[in-house]
Protein backbone atom coordinates (compact mmCIF):
# COMPACT_ATOMS: atom_id res chain seq x y z
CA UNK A 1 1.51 -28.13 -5.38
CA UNK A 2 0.92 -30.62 -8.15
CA UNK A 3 -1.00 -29.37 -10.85
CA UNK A 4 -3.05 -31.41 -12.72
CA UNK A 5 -2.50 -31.80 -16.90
CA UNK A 6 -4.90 -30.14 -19.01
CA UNK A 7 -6.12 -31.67 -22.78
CA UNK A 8 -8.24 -30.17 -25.45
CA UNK A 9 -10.86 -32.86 -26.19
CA UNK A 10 -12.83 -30.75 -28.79
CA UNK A 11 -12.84 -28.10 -31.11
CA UNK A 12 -15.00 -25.43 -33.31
CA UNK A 13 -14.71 -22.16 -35.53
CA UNK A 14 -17.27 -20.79 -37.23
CA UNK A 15 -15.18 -17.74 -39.64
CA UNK A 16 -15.39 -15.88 -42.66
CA UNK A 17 -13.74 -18.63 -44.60
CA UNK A 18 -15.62 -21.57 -43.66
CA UNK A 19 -18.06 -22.96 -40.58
CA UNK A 20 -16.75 -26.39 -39.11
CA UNK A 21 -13.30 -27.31 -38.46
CA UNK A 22 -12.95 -29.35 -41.58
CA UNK A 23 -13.55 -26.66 -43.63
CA UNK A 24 -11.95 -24.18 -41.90
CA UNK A 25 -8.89 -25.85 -42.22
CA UNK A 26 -8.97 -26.88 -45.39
CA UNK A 27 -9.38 -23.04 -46.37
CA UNK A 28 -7.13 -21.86 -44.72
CA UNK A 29 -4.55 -25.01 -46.10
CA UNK A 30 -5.78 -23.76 -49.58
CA UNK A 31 -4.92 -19.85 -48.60
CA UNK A 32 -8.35 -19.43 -49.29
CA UNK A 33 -9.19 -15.22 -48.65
CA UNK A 34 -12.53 -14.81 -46.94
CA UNK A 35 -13.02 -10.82 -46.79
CA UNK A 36 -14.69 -9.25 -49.61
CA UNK A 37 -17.27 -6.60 -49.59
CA UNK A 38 -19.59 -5.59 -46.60
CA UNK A 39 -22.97 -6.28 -46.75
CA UNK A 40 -23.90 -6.15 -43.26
CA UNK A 41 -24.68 -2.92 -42.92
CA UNK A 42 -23.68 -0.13 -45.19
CA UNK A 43 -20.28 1.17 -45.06
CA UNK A 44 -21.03 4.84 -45.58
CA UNK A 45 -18.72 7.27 -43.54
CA UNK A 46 -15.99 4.55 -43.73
CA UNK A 47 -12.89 4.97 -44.98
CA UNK A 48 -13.00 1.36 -46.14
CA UNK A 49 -16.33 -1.21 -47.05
CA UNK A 50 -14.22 -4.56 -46.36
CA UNK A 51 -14.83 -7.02 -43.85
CA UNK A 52 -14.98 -10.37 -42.63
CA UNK A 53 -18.61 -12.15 -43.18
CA UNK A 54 -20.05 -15.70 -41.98
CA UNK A 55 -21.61 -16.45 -44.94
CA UNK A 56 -24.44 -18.64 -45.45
CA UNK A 57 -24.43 -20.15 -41.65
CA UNK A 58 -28.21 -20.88 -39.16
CA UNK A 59 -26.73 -19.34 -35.95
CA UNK A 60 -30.11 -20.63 -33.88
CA UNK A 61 -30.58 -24.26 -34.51
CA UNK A 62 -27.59 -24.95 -31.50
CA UNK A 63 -30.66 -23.98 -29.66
CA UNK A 64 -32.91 -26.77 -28.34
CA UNK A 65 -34.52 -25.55 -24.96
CA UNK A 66 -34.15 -21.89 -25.10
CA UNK A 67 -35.53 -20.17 -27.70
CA UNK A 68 -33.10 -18.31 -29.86
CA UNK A 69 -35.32 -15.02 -30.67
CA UNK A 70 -34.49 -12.80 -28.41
CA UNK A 71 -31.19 -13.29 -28.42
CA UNK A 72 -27.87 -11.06 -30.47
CA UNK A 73 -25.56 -12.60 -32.91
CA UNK A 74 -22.93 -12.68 -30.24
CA UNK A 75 -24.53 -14.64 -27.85
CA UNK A 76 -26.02 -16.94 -31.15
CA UNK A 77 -22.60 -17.42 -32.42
CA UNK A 78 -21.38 -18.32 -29.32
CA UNK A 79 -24.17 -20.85 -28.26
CA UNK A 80 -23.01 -22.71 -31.73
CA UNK A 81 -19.61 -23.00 -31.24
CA UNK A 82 -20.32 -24.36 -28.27
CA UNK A 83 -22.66 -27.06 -29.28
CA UNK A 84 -20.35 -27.59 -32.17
CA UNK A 85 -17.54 -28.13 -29.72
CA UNK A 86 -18.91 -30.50 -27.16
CA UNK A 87 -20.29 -32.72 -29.89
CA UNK A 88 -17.59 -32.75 -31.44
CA UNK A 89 -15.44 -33.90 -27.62
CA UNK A 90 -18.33 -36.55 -27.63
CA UNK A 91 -20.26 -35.51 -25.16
CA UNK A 92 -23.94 -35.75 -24.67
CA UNK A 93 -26.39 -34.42 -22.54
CA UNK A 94 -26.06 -37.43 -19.80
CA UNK A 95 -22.66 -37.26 -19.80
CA UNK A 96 -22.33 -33.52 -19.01
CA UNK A 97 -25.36 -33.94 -16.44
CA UNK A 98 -22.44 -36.19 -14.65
CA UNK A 99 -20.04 -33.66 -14.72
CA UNK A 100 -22.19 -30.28 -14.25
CA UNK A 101 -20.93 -28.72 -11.61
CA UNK A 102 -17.43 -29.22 -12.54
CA UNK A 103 -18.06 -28.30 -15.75
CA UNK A 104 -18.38 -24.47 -16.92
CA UNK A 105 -17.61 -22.30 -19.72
CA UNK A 106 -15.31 -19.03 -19.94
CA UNK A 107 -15.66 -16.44 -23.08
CA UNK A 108 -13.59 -13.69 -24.49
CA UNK A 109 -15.44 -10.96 -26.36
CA UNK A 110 -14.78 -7.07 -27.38
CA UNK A 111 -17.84 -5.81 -28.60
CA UNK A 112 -20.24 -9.09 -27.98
CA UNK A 113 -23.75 -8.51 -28.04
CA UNK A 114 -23.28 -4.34 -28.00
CA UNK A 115 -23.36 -3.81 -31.66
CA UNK A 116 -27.33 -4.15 -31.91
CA UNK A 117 -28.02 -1.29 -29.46
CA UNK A 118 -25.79 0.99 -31.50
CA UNK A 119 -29.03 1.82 -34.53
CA UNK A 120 -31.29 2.51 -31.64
CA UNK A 121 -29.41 4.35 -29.34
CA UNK A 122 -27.74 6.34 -31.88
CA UNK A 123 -29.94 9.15 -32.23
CA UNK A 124 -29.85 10.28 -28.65
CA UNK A 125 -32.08 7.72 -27.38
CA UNK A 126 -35.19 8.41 -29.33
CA UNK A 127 -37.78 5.78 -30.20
CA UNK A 128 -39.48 5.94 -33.84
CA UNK A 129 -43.37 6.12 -32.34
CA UNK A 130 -45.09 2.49 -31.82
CA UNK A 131 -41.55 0.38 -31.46
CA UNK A 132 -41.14 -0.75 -28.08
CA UNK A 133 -38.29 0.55 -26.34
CA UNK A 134 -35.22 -1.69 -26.28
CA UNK A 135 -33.88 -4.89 -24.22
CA UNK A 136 -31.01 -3.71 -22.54
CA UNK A 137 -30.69 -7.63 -21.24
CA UNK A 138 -30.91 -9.08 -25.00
CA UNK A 139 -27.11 -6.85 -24.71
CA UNK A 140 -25.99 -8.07 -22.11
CA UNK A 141 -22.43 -9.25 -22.63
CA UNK A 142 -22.33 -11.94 -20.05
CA UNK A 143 -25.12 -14.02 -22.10
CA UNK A 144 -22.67 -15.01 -24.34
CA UNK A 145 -21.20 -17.90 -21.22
CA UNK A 146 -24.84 -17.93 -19.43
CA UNK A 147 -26.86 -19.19 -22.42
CA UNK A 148 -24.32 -22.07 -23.40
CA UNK A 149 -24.25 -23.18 -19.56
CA UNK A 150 -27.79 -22.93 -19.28
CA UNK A 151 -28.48 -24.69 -22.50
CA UNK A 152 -25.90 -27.30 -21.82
CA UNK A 153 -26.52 -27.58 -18.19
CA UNK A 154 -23.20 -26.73 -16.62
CA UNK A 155 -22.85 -25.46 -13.38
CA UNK A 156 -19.53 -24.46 -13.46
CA UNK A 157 -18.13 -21.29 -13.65
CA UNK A 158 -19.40 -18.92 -16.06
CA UNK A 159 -17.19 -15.95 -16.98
CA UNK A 160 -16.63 -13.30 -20.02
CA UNK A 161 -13.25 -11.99 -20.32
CA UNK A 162 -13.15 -8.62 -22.10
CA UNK A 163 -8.99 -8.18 -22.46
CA UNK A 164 -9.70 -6.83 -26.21
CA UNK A 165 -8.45 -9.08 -28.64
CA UNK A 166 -6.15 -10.45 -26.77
CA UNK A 167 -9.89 -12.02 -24.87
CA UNK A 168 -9.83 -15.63 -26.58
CA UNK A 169 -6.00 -16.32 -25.57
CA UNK A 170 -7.19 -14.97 -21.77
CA UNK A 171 -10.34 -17.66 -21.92
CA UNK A 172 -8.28 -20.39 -23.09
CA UNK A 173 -5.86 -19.40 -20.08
CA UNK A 174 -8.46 -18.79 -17.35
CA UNK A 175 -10.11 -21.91 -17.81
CA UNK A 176 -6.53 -23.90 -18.07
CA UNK A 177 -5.95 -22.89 -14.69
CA UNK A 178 -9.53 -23.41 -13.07
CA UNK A 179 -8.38 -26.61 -14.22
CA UNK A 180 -5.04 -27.23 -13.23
CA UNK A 181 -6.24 -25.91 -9.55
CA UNK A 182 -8.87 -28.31 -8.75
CA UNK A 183 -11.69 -25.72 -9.50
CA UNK A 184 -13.28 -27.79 -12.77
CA UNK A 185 -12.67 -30.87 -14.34
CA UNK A 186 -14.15 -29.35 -18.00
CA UNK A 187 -14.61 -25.91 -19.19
CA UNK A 188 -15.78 -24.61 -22.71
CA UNK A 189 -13.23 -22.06 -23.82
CA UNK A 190 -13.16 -19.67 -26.59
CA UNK A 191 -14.06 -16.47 -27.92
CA UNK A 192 -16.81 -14.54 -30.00
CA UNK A 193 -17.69 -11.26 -31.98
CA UNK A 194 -19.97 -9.95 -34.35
CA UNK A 195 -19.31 -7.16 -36.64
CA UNK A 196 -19.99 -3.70 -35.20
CA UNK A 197 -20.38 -0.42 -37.32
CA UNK A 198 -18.96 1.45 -34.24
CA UNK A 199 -15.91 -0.77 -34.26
CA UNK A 200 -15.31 -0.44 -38.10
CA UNK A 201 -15.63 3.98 -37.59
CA UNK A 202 -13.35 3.55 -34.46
CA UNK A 203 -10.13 1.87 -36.88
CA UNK A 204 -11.53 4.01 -39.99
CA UNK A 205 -10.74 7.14 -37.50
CA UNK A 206 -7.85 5.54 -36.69
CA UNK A 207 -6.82 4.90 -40.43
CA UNK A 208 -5.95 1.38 -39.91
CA UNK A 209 -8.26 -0.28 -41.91
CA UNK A 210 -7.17 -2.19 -45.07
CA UNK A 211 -8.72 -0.86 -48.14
CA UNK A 212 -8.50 -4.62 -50.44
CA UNK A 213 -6.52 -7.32 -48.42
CA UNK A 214 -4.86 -7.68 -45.28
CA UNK A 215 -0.84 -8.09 -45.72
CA UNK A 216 0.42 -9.17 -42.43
CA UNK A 217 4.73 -8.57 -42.34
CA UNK A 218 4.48 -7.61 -45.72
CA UNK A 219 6.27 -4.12 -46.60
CA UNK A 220 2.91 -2.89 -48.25
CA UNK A 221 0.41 -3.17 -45.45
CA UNK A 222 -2.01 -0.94 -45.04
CA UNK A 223 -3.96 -2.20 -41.98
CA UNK A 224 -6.02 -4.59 -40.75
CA UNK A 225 -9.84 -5.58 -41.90
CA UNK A 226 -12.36 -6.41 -39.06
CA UNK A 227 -14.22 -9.79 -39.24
CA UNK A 228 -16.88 -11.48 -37.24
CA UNK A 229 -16.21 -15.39 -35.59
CA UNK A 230 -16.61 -17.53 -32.81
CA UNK A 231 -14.01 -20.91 -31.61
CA UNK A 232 -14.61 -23.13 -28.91
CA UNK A 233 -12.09 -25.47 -26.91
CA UNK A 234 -13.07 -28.41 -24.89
CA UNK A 235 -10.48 -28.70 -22.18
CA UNK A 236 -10.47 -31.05 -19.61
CA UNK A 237 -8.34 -32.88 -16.77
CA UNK A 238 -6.44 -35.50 -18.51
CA UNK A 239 -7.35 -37.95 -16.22
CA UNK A 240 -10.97 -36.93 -16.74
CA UNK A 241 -10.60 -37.09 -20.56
CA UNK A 242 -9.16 -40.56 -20.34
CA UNK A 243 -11.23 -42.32 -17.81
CA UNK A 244 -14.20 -41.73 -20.90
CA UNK A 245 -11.94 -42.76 -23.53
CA UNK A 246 -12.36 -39.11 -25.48
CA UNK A 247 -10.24 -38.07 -28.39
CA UNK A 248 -7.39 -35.86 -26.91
CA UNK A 249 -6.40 -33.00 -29.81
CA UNK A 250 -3.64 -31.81 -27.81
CA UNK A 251 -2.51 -30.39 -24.04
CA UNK A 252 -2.71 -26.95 -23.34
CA UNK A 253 1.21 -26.93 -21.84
CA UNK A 254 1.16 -22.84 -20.39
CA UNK A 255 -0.01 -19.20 -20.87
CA UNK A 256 0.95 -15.97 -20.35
CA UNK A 257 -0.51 -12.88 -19.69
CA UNK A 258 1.46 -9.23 -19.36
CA UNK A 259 0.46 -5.97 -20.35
CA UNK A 260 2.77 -3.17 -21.85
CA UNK A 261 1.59 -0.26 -19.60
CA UNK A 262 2.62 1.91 -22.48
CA UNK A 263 -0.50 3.19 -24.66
CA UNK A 264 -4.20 2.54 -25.39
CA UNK A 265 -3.92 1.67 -28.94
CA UNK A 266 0.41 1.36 -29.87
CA UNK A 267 2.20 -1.28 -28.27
CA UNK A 268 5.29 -0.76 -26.84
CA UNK A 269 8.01 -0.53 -29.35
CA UNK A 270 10.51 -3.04 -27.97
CA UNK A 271 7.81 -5.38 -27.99
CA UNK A 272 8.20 -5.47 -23.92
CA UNK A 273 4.97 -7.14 -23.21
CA UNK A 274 4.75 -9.31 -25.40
CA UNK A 275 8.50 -10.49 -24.81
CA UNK A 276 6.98 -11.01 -21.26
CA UNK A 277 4.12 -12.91 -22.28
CA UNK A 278 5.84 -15.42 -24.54
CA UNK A 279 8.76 -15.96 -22.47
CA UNK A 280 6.25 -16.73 -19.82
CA UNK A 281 4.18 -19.10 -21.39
CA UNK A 282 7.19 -21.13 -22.01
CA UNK A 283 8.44 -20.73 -18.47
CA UNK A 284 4.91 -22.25 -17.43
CA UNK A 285 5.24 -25.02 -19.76
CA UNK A 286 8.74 -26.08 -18.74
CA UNK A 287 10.21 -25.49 -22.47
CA UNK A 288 12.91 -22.96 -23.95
CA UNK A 289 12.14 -20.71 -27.10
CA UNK A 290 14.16 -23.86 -29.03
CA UNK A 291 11.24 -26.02 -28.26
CA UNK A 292 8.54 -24.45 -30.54
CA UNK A 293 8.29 -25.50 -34.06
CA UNK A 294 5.48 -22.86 -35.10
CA UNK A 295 4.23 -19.78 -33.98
CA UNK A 296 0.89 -18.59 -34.61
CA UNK A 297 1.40 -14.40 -34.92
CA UNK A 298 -1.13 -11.69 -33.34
CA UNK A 299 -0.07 -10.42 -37.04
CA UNK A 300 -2.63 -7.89 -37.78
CA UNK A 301 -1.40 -6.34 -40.73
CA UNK A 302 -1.24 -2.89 -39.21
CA UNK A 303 2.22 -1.05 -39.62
CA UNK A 304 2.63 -0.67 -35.76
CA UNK A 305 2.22 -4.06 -34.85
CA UNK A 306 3.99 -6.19 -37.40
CA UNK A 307 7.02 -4.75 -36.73
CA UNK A 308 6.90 -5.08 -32.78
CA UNK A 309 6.00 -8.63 -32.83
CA UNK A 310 8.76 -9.43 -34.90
CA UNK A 311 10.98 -7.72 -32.58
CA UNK A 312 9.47 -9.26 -29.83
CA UNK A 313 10.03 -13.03 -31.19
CA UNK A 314 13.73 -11.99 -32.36
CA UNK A 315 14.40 -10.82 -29.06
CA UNK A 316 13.25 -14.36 -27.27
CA UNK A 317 13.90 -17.17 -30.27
CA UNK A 318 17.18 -15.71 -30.87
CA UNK A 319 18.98 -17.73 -33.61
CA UNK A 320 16.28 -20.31 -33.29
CA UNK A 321 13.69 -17.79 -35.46
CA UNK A 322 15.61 -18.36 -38.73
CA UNK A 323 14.30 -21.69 -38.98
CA UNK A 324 11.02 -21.22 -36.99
CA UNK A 325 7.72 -20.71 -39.33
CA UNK A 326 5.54 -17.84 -38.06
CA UNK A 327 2.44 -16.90 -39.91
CA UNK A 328 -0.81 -15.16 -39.31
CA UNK A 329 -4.16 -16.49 -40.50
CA UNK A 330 -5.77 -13.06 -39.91
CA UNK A 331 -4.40 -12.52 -44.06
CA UNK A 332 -7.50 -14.80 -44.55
CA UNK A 333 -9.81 -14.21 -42.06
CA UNK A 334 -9.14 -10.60 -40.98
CA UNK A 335 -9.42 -10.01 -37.44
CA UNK A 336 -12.30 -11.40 -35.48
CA UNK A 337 -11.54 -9.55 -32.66
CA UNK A 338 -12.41 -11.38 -29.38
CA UNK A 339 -12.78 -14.56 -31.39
CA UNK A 340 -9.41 -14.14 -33.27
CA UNK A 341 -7.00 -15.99 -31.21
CA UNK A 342 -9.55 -18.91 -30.26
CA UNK A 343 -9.66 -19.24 -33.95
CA UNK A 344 -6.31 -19.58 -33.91
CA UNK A 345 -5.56 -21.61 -31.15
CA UNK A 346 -7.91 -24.37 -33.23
CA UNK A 347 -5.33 -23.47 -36.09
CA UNK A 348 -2.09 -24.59 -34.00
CA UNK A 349 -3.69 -27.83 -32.61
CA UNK A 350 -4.96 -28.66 -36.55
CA UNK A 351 -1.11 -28.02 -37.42
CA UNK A 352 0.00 -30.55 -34.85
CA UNK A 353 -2.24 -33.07 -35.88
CA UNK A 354 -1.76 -32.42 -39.44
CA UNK A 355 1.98 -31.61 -39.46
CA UNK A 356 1.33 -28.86 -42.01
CA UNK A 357 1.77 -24.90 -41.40
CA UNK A 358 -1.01 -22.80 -42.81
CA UNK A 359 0.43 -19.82 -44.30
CA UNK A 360 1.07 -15.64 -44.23
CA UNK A 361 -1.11 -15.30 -47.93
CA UNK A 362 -1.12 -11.53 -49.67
CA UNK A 363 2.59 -11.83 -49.57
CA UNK A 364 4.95 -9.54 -52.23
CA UNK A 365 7.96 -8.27 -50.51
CA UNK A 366 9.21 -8.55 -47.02
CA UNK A 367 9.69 -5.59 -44.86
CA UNK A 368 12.91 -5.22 -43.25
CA UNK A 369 11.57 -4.20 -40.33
CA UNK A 370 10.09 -7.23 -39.45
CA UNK A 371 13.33 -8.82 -38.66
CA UNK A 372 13.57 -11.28 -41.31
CA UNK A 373 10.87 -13.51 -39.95
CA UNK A 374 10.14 -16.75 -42.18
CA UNK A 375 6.54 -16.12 -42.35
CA UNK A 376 5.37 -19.04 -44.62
CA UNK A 377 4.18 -16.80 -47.68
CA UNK A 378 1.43 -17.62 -49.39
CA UNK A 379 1.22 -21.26 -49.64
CA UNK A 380 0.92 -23.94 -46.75
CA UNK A 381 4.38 -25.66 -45.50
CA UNK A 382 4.56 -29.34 -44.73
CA UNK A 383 6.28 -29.33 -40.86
CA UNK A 384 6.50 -31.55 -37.97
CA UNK A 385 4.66 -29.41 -35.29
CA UNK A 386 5.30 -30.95 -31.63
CA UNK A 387 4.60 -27.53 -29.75
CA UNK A 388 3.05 -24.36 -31.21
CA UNK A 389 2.57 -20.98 -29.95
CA UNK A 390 -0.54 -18.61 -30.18
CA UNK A 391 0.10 -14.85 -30.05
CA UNK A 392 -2.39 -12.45 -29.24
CA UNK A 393 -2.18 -8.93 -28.34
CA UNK A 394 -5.04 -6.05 -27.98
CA UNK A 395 -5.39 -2.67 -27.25
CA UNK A 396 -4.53 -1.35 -23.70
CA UNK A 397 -1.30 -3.51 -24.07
CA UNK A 398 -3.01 -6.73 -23.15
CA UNK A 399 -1.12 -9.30 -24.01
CA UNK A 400 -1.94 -13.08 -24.04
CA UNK A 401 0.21 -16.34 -25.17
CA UNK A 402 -0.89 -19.95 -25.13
CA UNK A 403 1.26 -22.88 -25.95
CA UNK A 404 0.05 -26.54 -26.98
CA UNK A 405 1.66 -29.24 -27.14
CA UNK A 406 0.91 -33.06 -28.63
């Protein structure tokens, strides 16, 4: 059956190292480092205090008929990239009223709007005397696609995807083929987190957090640092996106989604699933590993996954990975979790545009191990970008690739 071609008409990231796309980019050009110290919430019990912060960013004037109150960060955050992203694809209210119910939006979150009932409900449920007793609906994960859609007016399908943080990769992919079926003619797709004081103890236990910086491939990583985000992608039915003479970034050529079946927090050490994943994505998008001119690594950081991506892309790119950049923004950011790979999806179609690769930063000596990637250390590369590849893996071996194209 012919399927029909899919183009991102829009974009937004809201991140640690800048809100917009414009600046965003241009940090992240610059190698610009956006975790510092937490302020959040206090990092007592932690076995680290660094994070990833939005810094100095209204996450409730997107709203203009609901009011924004009662709503968590997540579902905040995500409401703004959305707005953010459909103005920016030109779209206005009468426009999308033409288009509602073809239109929807599709989300990928870990933790969402859970981190606000974690204070309350921490102390077995108790109450301090006069406070009312919680909102379980104000946490409600699924507000984070029903508030954009109602605020918007789309009629569309609305769906979360919680595959870790592998979730904004999944979005991007679930709404590519709602697509390419016949299902929608435009879906918002993206991701969003907020920090979560549960999350940071979970990796502190773990001891993979990142005491200073985050040094992705490099032989003296330590581990990751969380970080709190939100990216959204217009996509639309080419012919759809032409017939109102809208801005096309990109196409969103394939995806693919595997899962190692191997362990809830180590991925498998061949690299199996994501091998699967990538060599899917390119199978959907009718290319060989030859193809790609820039991959955008899962790259965490963390001395478990570093090495298995590398593997992974060695394994598939074959001689080709010698001269194929491969860098990981999540040096800058940290990792935004369900947000992290919509972030970096925006980063792949800004490299097309731009013809420049944004690089690996926190860079002093490569690890053997990591299979002698070129991972573009610590400054920005000039490079003709035709078709990049977004990597993103999570834990319970979900795996997730996307591949754009110009």
């Amino acid at each position: 059956m012919s399927k029909r071609n899919v183009v991102v008409t829009g974009v937004s990231v809201i991140t640690s190292v800048g809100v917009g796309v414009d600046a965003f980019w241009s940090a992240v050009c610059r190698g610009e480092v956006g975790t510092g110290k937490l302020t959040r919430f206090s990092p007592e019990g932690l076995r680290s205090d660094r994070a990833g912060e939005i810094k100095n960013f209204d996450d409730t004037k997107a709203f203009r008929h609901l009011d924004p109150a009662p709503h968590q960060r997540g579902t905040r955050l995500a409401m703004s990239a959305s707005r953010m992203a459909v103005e920016d694809a030109k779209l206005s209210a009468g426009s999308l009223e033409g288009v509602s119910e073809r239109a929807g939006v599709v989300m990928g979150v870990v933790v969402a709007n859970r981190p606000g009932l974690e204070a309350p409900y921490g102390q077995g449920h108790k109450q301090p005397e006069g406070r009312k007793p919680v909102s379980l609906r104000a946490h409600d994960v699924a507000l984070v696609s029903e508030v954009p859609a109602s605020e918007l007016g789309l009629r569309g399908p609305s769906l979360v995807i919680p595959t870790a943080c592998a979730a904004g990769n999944s979005a991007i992919g679930c709404a590519m083929d709602l697509i390419q079926d016949g299902h929608a003619d435009l879906m918002l797709a993206g991701g969003v987190d907020e920090l979560s004081p549960a999350m940071l103890m979970m990796f502190s236990l773990f001891d993979a957090m990142s005491t200073d910086v985050v040094r992705p491939f490099d032989k003296n990583r330590r581990g990751l640092i969380l970080s709190e985000g939100a990216a959204v992608l217009v996509l639309e039915a080419e012919e759809h996106a032409r017939a109102r003479g809208a801005h096309i970034y990109g196409r969103v050529l394939g995806h693919g989604n595997f899962a190692d079946a191997h362990d809830m927090t180590h991925p498998h050490p061949e690299g199996l699933g994501a091998r699967l994943a990538m060599a899917s994505a390119l199978r959907e998008s009718g290319l060989s590993p030859k193809d790609v001119h820039y991959v955008s690594a899962h790259g965490t950081g963390t001395p478990t996954n570093d090495p298995t991506e590398a593997r992974a892309i060695r394994d598939l790119f074959g001689s080709h990975t010698d001269s194929l950049p491969v860098s990981s923004i999540k040096s800058m950011l940290g990792h935004s979790q369900g947000a992290a790979s919509a972030i970096e999806s925006v980063a792949c179609l800004m490299a097309m545009r731009d013809g420049v690769v944004p690089p690996t930063v926190n860079f002093t000596e490569a690890d053997p191990e990591c299979q002698a990637l070129d991972v573009v250390p610590n400054q920005a590369r000039k490079h003709r970008v035709q078709v990049a590849m977004n990597n993103a893996f999570g834990f319970g071996g979900n795996i997730s690739c996307v591949v754009f194209g110009q």
